[in-house]
C-alpha atoms as a PDB file:
ATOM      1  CA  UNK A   1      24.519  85.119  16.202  1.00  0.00           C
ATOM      2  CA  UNK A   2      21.281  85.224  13.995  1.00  0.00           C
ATOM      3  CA  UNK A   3      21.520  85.711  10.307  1.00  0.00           C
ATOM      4  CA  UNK A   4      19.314  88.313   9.134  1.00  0.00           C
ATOM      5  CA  UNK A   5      16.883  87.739   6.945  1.00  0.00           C
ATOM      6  CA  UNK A   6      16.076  88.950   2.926  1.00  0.00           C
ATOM      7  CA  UNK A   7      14.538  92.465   2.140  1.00  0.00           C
ATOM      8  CA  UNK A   8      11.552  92.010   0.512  1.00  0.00           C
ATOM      9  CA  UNK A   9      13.244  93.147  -2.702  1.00  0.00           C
ATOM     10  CA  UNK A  10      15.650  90.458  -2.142  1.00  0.00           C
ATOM     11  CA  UNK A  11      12.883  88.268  -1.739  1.00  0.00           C
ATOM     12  CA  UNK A  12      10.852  89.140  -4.835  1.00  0.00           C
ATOM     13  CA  UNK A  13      13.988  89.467  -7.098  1.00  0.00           C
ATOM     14  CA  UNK A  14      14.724  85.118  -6.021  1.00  0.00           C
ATOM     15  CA  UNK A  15      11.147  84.603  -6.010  1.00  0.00           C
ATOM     16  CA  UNK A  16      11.452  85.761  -9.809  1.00  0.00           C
ATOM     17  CA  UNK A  17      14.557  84.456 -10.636  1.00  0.00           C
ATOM     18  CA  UNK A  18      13.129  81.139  -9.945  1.00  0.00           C
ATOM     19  CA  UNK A  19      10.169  81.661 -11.694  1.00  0.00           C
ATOM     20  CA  UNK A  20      12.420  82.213 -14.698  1.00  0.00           C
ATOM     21  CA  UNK A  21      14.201  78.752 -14.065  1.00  0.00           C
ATOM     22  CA  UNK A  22      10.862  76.751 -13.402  1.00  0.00           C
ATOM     23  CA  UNK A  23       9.574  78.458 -16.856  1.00  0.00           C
ATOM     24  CA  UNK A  24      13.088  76.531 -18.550  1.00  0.00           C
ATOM     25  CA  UNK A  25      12.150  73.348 -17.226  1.00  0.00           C
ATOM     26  CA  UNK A  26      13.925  72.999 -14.075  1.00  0.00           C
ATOM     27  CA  UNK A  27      12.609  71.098 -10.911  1.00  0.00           C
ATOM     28  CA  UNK A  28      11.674  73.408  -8.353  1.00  0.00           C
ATOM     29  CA  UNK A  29      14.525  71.772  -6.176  1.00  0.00           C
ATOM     30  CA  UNK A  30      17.036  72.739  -8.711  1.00  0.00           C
ATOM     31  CA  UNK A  31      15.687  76.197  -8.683  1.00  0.00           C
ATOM     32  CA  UNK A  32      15.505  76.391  -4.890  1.00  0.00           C
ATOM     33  CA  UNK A  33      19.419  75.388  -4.858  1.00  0.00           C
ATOM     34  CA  UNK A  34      20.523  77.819  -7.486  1.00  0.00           C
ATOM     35  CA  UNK A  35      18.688  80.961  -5.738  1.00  0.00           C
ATOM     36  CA  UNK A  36      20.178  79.709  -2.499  1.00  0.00           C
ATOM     37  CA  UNK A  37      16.904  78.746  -0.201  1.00  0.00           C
ATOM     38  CA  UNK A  38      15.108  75.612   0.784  1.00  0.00           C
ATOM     39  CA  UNK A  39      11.905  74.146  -1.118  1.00  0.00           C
ATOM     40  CA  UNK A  40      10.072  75.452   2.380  1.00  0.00           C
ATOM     41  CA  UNK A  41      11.531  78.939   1.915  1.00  0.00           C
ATOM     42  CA  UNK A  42      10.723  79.410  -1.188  1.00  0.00           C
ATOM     43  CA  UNK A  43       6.849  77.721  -0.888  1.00  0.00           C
ATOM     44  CA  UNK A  44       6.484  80.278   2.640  1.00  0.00           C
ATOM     45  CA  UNK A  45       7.988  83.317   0.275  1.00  0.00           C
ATOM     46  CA  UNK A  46       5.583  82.420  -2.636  1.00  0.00           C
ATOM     47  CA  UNK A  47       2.719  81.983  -0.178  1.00  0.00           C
ATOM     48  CA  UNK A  48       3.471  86.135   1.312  1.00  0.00           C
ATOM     49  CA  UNK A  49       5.005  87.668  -1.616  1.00  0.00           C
ATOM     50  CA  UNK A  50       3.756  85.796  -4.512  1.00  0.00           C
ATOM     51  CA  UNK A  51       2.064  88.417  -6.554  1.00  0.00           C
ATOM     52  CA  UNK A  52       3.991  91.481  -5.337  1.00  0.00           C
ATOM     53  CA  UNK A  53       5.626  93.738  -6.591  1.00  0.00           C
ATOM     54  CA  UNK A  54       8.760  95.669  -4.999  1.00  0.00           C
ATOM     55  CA  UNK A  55       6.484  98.796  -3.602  1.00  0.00           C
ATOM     56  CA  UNK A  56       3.944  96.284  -2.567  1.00  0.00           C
ATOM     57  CA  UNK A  57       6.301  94.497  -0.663  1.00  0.00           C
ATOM     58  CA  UNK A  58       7.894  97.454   1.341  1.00  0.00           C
ATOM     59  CA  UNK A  59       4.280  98.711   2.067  1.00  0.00           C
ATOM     60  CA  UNK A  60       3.035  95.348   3.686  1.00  0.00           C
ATOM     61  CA  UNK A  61       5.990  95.305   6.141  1.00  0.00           C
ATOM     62  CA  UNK A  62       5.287  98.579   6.956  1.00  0.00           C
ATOM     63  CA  UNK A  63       1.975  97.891   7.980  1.00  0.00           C
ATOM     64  CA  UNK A  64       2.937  94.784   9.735  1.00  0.00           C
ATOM     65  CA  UNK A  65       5.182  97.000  11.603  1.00  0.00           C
ATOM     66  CA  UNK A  66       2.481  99.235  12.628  1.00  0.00           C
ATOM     67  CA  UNK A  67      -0.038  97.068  13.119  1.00  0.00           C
ATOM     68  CA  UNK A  68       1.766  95.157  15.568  1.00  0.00           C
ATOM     69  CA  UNK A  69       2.351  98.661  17.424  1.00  0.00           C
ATOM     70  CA  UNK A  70      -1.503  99.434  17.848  1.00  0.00           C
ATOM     71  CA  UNK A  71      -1.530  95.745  18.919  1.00  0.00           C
ATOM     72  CA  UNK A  72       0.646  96.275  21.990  1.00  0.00           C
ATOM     73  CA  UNK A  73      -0.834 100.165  22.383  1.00  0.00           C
ATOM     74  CA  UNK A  74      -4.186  98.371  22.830  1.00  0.00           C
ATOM     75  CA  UNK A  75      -2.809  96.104  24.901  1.00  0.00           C
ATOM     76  CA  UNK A  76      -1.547  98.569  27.318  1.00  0.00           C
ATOM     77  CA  UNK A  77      -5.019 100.497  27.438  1.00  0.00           C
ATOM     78  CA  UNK A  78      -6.734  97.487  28.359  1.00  0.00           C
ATOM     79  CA  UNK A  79      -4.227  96.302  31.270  1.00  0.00           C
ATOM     80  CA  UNK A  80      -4.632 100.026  32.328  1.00  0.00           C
ATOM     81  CA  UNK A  81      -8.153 100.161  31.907  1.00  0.00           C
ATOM     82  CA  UNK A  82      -8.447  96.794  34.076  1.00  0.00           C
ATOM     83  CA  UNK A  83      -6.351  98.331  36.818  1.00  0.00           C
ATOM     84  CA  UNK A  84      -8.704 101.472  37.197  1.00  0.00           C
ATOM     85  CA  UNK A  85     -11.736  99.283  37.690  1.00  0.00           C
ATOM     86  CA  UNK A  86     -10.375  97.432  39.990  1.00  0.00           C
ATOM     87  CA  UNK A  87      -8.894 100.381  41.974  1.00  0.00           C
ATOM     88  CA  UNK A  88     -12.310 101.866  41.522  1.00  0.00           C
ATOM     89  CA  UNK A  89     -14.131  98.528  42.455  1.00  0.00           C
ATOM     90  CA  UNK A  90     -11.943  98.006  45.741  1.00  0.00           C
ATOM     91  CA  UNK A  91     -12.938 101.480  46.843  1.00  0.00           C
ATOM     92  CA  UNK A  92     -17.005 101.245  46.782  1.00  0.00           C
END
């Protein structure tokens, strides 16, 4: 079974958390073990959610989640739109 991932609350509140423990010195290993994540984890999280706050981060995946729905609407339209010209081409 696949673990779910973080929230992006979840993901901001580590991403701070080991901001705090960098700021005290730690190595950003040490950090990555204490907020539970790998050094890639937390590099990929830091890369996407860096600068975010919590209302910021619940807006972006909202528009990732529509975004990807016009994607596959326009999809649709064109495979449709490429069916009625060739229907249309086949009968002239």
């Amino acid at each position: 079974m696949k673990k779910r991932g973080h929230q992006p609350e979840q993901i901001i509140h580590k991403l701070r958390e080991a901001g705090i423990l960098l700021a005290k010195g730690e190595t950003i290993g040490q950090a990555c073990r204490k907020i539970g994540v790998t050094e890639q984890t937390y590099y990929r999280w830091r890369r996407e959610f860096g600068g975010l706050t919590i209302d910021q981060a619940k807006r972006f995946r909202e528009i990732e989640r529509e975004n990807s729905q016009l994607k596959k609407l326009v999809a649709d339209l064109s495979l449709a739109n490429a069916v009625l010209k060739e229907v249309a081409q086949s009968k002239l």
